[in-house]
PDB file of N, CA and C in Angstrom:
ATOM      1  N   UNK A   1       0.840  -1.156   0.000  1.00  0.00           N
ATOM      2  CA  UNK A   1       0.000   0.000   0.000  1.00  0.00           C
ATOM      3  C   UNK A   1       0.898   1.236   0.000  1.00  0.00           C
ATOM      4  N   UNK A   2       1.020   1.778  -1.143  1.00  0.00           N
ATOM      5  CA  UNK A   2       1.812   3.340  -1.257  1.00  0.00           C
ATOM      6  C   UNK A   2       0.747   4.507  -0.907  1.00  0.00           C
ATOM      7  N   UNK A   3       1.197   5.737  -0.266  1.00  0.00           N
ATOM      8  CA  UNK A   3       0.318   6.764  -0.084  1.00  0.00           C
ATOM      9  C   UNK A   3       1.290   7.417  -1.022  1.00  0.00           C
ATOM     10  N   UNK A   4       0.589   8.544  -2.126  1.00  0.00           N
ATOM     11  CA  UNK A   4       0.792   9.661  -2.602  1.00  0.00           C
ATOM     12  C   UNK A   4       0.211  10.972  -2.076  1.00  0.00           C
ATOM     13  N   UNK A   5       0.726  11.872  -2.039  1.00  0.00           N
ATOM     14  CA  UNK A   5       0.539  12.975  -1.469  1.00  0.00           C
ATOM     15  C   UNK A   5       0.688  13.735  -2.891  1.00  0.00           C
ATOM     16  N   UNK A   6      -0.775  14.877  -2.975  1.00  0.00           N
ATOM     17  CA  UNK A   6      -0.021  15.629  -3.842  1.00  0.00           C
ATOM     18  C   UNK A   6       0.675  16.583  -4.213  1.00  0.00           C
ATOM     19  N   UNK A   7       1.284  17.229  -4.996  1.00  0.00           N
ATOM     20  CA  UNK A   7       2.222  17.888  -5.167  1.00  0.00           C
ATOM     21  C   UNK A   7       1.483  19.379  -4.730  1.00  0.00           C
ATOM     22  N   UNK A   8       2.467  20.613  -3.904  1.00  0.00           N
ATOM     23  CA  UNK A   8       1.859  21.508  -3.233  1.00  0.00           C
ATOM     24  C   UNK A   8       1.309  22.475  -4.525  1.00  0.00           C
ATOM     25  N   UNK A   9       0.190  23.406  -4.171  1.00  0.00           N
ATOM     26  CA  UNK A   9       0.107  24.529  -5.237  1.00  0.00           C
ATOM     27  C   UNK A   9       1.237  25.602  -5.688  1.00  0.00           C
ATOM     28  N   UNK A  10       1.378  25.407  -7.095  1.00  0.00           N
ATOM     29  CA  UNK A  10       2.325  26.606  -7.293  1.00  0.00           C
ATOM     30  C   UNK A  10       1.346  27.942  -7.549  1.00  0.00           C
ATOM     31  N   UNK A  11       0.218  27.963  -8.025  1.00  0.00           N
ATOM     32  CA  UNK A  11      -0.447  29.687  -7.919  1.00  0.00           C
ATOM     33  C   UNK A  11      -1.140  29.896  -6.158  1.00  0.00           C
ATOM     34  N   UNK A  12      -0.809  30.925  -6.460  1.00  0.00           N
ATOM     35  CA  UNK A  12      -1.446  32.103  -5.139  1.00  0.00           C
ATOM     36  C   UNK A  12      -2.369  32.598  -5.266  1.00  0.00           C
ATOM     37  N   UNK A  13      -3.736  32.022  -5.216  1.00  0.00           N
ATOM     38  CA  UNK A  13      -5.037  32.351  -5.631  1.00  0.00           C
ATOM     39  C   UNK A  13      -5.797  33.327  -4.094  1.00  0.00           C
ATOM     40  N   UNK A  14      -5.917  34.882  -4.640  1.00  0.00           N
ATOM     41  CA  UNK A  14      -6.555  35.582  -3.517  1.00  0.00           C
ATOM     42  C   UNK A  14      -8.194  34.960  -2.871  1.00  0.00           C
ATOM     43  N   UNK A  15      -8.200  34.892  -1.888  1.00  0.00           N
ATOM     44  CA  UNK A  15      -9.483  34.304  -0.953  1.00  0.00           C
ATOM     45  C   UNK A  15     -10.600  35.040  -1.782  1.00  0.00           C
ATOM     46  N   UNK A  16      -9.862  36.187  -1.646  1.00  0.00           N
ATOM     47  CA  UNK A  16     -11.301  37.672  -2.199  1.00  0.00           C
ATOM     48  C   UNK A  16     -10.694  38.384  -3.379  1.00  0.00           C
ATOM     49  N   UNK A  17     -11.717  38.955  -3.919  1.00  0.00           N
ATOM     50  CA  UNK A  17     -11.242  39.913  -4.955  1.00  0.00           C
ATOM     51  C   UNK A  17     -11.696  41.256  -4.363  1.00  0.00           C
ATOM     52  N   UNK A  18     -11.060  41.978  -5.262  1.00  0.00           N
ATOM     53  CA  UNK A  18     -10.628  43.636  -4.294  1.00  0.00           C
ATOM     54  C   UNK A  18     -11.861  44.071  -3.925  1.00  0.00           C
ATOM     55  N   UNK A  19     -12.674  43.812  -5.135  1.00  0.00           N
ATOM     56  CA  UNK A  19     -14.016  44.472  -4.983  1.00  0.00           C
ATOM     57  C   UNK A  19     -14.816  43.920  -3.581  1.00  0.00           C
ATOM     58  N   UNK A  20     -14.647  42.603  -3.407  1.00  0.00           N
ATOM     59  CA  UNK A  20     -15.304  41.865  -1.919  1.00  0.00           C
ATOM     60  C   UNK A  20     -14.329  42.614  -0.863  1.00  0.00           C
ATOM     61  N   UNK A  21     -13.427  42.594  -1.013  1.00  0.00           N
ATOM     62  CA  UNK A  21     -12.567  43.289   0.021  1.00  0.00           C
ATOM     63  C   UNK A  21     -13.220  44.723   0.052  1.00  0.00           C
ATOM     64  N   UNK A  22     -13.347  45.449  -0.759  1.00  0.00           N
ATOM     65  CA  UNK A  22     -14.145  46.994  -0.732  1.00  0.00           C
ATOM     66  C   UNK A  22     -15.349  46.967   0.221  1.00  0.00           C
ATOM     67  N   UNK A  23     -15.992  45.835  -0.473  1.00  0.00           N
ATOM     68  CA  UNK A  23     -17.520  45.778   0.141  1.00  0.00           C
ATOM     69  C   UNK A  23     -17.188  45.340   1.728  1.00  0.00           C
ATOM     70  N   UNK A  24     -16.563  44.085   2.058  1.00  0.00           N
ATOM     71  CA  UNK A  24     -16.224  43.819   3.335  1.00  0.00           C
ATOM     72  C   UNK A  24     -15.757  45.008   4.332  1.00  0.00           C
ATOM     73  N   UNK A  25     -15.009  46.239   3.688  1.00  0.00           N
ATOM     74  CA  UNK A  25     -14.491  46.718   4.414  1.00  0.00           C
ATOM     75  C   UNK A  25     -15.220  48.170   4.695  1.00  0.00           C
ATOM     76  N   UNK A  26     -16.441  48.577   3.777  1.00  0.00           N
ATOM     77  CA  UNK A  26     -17.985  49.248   3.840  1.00  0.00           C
ATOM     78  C   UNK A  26     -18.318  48.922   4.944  1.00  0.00           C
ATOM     79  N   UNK A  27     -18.802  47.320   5.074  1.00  0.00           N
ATOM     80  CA  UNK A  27     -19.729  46.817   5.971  1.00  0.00           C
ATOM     81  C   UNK A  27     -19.067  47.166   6.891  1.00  0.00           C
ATOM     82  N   UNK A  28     -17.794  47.463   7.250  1.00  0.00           N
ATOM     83  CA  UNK A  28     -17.185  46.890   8.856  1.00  0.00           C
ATOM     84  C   UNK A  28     -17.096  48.580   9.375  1.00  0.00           C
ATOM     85  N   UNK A  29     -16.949  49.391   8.452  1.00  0.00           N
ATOM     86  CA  UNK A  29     -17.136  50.839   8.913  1.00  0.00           C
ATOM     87  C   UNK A  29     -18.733  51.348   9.100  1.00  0.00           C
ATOM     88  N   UNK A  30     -20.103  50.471   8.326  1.00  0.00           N
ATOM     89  CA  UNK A  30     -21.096  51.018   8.967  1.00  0.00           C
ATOM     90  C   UNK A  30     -21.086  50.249   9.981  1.00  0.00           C
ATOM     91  N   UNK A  31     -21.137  49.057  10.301  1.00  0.00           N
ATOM     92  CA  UNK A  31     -21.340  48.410  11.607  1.00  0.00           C
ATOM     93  C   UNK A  31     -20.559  49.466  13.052  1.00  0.00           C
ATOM     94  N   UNK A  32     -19.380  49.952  12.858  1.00  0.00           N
ATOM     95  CA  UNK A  32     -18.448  50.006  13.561  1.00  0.00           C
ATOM     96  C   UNK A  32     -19.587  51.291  13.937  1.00  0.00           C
ATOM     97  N   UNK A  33     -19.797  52.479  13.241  1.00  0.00           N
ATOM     98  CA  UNK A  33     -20.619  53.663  13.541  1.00  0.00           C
ATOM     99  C   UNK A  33     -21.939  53.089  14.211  1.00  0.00           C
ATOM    100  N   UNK A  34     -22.366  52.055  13.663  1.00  0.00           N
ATOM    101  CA  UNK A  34     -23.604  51.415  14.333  1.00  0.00           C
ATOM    102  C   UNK A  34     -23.308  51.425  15.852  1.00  0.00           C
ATOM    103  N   UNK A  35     -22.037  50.842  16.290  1.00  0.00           N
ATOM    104  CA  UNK A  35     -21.767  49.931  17.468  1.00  0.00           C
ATOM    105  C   UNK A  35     -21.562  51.728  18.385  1.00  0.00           C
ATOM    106  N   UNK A  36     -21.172  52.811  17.644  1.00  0.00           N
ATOM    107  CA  UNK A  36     -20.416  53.818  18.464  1.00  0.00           C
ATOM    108  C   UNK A  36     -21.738  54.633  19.340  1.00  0.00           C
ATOM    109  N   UNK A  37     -22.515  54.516  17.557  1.00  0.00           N
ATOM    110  CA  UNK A  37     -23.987  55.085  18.020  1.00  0.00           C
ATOM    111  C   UNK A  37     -24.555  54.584  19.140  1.00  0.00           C
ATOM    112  N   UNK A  38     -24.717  53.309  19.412  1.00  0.00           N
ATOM    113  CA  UNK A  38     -25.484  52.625  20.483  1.00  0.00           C
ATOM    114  C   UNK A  38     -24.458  52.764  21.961  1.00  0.00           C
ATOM    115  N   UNK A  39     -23.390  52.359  22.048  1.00  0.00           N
ATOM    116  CA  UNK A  39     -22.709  52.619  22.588  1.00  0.00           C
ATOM    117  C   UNK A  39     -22.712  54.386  23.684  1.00  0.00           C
ATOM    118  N   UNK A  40     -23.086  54.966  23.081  1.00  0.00           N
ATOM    119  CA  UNK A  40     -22.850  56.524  23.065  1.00  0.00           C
ATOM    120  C   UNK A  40     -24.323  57.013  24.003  1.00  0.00           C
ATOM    121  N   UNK A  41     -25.204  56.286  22.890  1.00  0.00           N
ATOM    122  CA  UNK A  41     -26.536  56.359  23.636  1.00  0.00           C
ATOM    123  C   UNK A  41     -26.741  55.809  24.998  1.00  0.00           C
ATOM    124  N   UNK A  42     -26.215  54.312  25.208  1.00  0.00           N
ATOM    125  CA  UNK A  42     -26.463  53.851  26.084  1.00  0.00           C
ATOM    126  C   UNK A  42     -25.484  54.695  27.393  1.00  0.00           C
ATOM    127  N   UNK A  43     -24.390  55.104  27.197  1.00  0.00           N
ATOM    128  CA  UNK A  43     -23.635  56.190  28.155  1.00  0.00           C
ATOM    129  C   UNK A  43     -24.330  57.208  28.526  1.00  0.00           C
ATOM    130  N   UNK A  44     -25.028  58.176  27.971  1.00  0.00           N
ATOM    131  CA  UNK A  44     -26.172  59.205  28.028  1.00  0.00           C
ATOM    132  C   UNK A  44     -27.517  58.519  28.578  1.00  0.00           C
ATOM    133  N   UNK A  45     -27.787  57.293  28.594  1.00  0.00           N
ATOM    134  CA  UNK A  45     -28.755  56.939  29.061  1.00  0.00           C
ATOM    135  C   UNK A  45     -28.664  56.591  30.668  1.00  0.00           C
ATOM    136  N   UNK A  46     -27.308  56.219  31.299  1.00  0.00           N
ATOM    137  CA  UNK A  46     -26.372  55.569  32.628  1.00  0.00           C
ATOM    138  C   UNK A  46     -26.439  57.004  32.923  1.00  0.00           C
ATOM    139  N   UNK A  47     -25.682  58.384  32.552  1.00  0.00           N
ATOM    140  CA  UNK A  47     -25.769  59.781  33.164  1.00  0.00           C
ATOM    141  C   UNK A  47     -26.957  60.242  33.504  1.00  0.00           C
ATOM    142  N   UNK A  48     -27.522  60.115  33.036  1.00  0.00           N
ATOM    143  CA  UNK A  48     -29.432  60.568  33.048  1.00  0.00           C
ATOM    144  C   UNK A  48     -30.020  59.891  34.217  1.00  0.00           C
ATOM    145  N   UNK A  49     -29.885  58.547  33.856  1.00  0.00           N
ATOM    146  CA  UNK A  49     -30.396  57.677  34.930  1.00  0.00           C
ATOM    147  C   UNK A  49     -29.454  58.030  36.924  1.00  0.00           C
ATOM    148  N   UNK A  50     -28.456  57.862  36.478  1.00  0.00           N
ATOM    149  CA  UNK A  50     -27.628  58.279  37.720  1.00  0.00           C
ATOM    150  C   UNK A  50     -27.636  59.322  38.589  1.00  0.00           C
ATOM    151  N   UNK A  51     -27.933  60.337  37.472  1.00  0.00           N
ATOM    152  CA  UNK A  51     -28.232  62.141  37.649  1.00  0.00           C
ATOM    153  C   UNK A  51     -29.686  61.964  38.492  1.00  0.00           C
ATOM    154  N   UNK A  52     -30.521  61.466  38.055  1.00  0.00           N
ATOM    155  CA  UNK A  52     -31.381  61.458  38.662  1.00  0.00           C
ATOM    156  C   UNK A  52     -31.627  60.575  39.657  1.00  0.00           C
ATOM    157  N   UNK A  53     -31.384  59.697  40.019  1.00  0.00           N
ATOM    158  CA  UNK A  53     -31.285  58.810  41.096  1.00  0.00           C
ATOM    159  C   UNK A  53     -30.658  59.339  42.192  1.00  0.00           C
ATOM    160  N   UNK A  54     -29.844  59.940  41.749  1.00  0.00           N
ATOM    161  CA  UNK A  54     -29.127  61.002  42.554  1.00  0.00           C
ATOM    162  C   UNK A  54     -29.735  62.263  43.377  1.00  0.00           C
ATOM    163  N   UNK A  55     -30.481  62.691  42.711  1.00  0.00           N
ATOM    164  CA  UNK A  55     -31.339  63.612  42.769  1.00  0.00           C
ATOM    165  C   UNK A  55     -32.929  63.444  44.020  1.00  0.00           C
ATOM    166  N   UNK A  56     -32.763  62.197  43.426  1.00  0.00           N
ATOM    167  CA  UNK A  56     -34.052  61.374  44.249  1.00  0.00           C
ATOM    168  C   UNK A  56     -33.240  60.893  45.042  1.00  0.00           C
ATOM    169  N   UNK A  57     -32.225  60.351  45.649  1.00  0.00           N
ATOM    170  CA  UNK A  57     -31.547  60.019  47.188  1.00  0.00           C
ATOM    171  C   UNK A  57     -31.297  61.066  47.777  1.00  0.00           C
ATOM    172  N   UNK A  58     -31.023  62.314  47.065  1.00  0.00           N
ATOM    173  CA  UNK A  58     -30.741  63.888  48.043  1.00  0.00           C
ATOM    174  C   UNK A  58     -32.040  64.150  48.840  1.00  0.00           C
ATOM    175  N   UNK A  59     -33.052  63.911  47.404  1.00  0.00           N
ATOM    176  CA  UNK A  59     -34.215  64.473  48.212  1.00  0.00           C
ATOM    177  C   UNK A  59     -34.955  63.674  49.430  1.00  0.00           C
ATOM    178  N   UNK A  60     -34.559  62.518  49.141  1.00  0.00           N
ATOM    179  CA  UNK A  60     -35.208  61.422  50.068  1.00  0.00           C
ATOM    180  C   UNK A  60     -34.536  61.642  51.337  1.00  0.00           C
ATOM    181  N   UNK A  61     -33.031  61.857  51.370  1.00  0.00           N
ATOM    182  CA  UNK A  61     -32.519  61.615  52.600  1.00  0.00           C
ATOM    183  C   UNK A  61     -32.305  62.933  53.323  1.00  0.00           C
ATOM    184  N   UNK A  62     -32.394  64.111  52.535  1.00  0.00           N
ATOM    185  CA  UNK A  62     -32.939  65.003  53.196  1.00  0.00           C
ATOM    186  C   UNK A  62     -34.154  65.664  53.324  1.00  0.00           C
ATOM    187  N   UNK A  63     -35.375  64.849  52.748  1.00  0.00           N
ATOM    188  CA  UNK A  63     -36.778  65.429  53.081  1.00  0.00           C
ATOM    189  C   UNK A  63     -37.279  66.238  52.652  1.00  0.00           C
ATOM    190  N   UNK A  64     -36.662  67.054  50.941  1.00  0.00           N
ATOM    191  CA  UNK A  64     -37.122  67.880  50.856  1.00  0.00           C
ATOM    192  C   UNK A  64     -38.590  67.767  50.400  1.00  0.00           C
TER     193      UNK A  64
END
């Protein structure tokens, strides 16, 4: 029983062509603004919330 193995590739065939690479690299800059947007919001949403919680333990613990 002989095993052959075959002989390695001599061309260098790209995964992607430029144009998929273009498009891939579109998608990853709207996503990325997607992620900053939400991100950003949800920080402004933690200040707001805090600010006021805050606001409501002053008043609570001093009675106004």
């Amino acid at each position: 029983m002989s095993e052959t193995t075959a002989p390695p590739a001599t061309t260098t065939e790209e995964p992607f062509d430029r144009a998929a690479i273009k498009e891939f690299s579109a998608d990853d800059v709207e996503a990325g603004q997607a992620i900053t947007k939400m991100l950003s919001l949800f920080f402004f949403y933690t200040v707001i919330v805090m600010g006021l919680s805050t606001y409501v333990t002053y008043r609570w613990v001093y009675g106004g």
